[in-house]
Protein backbone atom coordinates (compact mmCIF):
# COMPACT_ATOMS: atom_id res chain seq x y z
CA UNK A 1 9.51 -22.08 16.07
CA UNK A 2 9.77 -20.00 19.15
CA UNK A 3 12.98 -17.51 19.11
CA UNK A 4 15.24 -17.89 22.34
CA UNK A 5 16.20 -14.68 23.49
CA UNK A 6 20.23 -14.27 25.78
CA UNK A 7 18.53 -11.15 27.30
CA UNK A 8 16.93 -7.69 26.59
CA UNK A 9 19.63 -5.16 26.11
CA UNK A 10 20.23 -1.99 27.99
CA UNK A 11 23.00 0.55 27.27
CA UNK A 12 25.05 1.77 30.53
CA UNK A 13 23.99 5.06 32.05
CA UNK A 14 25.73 6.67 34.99
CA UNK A 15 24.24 6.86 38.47
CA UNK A 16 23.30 10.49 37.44
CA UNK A 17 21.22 9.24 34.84
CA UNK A 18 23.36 10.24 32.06
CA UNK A 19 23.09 7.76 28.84
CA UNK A 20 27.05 7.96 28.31
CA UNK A 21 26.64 4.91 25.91
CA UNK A 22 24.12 5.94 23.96
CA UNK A 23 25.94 9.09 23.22
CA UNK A 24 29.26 7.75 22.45
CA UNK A 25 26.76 5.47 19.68
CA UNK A 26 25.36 8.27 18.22
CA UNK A 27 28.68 10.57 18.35
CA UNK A 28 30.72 7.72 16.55
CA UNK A 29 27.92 6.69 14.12
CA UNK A 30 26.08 9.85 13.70
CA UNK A 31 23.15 7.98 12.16
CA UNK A 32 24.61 6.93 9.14
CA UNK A 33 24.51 3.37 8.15
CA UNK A 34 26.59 1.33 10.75
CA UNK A 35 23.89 2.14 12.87
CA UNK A 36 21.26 -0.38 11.31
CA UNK A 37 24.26 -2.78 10.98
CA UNK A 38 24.68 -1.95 14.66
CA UNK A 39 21.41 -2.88 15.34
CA UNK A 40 21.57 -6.29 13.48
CA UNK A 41 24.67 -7.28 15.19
CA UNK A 42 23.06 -6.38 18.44
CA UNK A 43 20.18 -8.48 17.71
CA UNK A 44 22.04 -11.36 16.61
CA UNK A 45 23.68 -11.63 20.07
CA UNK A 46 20.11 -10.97 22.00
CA UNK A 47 18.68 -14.21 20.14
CA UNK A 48 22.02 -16.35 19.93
CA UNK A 49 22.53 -16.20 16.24
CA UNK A 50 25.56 -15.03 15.97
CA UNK A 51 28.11 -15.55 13.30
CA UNK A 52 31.89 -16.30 13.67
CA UNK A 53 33.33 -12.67 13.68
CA UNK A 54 30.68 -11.04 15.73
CA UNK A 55 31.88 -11.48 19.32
CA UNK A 56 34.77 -12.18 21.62
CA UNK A 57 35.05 -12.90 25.30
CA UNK A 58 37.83 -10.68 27.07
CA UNK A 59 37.34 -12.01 30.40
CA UNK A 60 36.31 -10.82 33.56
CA UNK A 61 32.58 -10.84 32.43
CA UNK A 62 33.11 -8.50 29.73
CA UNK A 63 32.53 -9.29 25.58
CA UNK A 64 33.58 -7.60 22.88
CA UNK A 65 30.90 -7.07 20.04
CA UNK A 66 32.89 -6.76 16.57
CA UNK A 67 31.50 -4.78 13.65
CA UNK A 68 32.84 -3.98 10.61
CA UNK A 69 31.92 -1.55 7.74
CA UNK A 70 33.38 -0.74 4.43
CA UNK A 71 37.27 -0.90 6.03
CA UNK A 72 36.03 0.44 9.67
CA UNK A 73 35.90 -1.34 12.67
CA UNK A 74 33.57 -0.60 15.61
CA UNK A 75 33.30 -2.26 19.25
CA UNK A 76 30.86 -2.51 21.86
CA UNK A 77 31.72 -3.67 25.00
CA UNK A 78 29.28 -5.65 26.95
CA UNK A 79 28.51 -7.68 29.77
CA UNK A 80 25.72 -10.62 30.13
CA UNK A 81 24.09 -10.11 33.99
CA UNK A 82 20.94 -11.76 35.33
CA UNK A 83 19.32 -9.34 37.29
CA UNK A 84 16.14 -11.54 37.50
CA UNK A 85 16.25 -11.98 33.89
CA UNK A 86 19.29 -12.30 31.77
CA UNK A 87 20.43 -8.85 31.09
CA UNK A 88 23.22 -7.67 27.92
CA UNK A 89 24.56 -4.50 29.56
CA UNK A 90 26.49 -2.33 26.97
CA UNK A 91 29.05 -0.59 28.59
CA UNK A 92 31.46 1.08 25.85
CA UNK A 93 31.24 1.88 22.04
CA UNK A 94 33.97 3.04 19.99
CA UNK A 95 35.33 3.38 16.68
CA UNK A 96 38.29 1.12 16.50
CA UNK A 97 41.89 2.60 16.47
CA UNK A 98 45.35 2.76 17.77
CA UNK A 99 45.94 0.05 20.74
CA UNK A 100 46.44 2.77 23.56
CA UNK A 101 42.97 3.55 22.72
CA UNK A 102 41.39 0.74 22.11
CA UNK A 103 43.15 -0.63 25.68
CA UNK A 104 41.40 2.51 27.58
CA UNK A 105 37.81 1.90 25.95
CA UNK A 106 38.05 -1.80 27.76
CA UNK A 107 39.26 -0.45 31.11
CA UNK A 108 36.27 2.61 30.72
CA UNK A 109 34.09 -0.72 30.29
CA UNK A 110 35.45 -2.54 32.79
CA UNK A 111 35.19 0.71 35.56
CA UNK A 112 31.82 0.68 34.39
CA UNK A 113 30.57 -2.45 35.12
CA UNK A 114 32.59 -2.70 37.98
CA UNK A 115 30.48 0.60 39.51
CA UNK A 116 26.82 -1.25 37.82
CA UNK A 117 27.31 -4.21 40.14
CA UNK A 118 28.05 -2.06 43.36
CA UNK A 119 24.66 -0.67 42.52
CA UNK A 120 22.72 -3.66 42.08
């Protein structure tokens, strides 16, 4: 059975080349074991196989991917572009917390994907 794929992901970087989203992954995770969880959760939406819990559409074009481990909660925010080929940009990752902050992580996501499309 051949495995459908949404897209290939790519994390957000800024038109200076900086990886601002892979940072803000490995700042808030620091390689400890969300990370492979991360990874699964990511793959799960890449090949459609995702469970109940795992995402949620904000509007506007952006998701929210939901993770949860041992009483944290972490979100990445992403958008699904075709640019050719389907394309799951990751725009924001943070470690869930008060609503003022949560609030500003999905306007940083949304300013970011806002500035991806004028460069496309």
């Amino acid at each position: 059975m051949e495995e459908r794929s949404k897209g290939k992901w790519r994390l957000y970087a800024t038109p200076a080349g900086a990886d601002v989203v892979s940072k803000e992954i490995r700042e808030v995770l620091q390689g400890k074991p969300p990370a492979i969880e991360l990874g699964h959760l990511m793959w799960r939406i890449e090949h459609e196989q995702v469970m109940d819990r795992d995402v949620r559409t904000l509007g506007r074009g952006l998701s929210e991917a939901r993770l949860s481990y041992r009483g944290d909660e972490y979100r990445l925010y992403y958008a699904v572009l075709t640019d050719g080929e389907h394309l799951l940009l990751g725009l924001k990752f943070h470690k869930k917390g008060s609503r003022g902050a949560q609030d500003r992580a999905i306007e940083t996501a949304r300013d970011r994907l806002a500035e991806w499309q004028r460069r496309i």
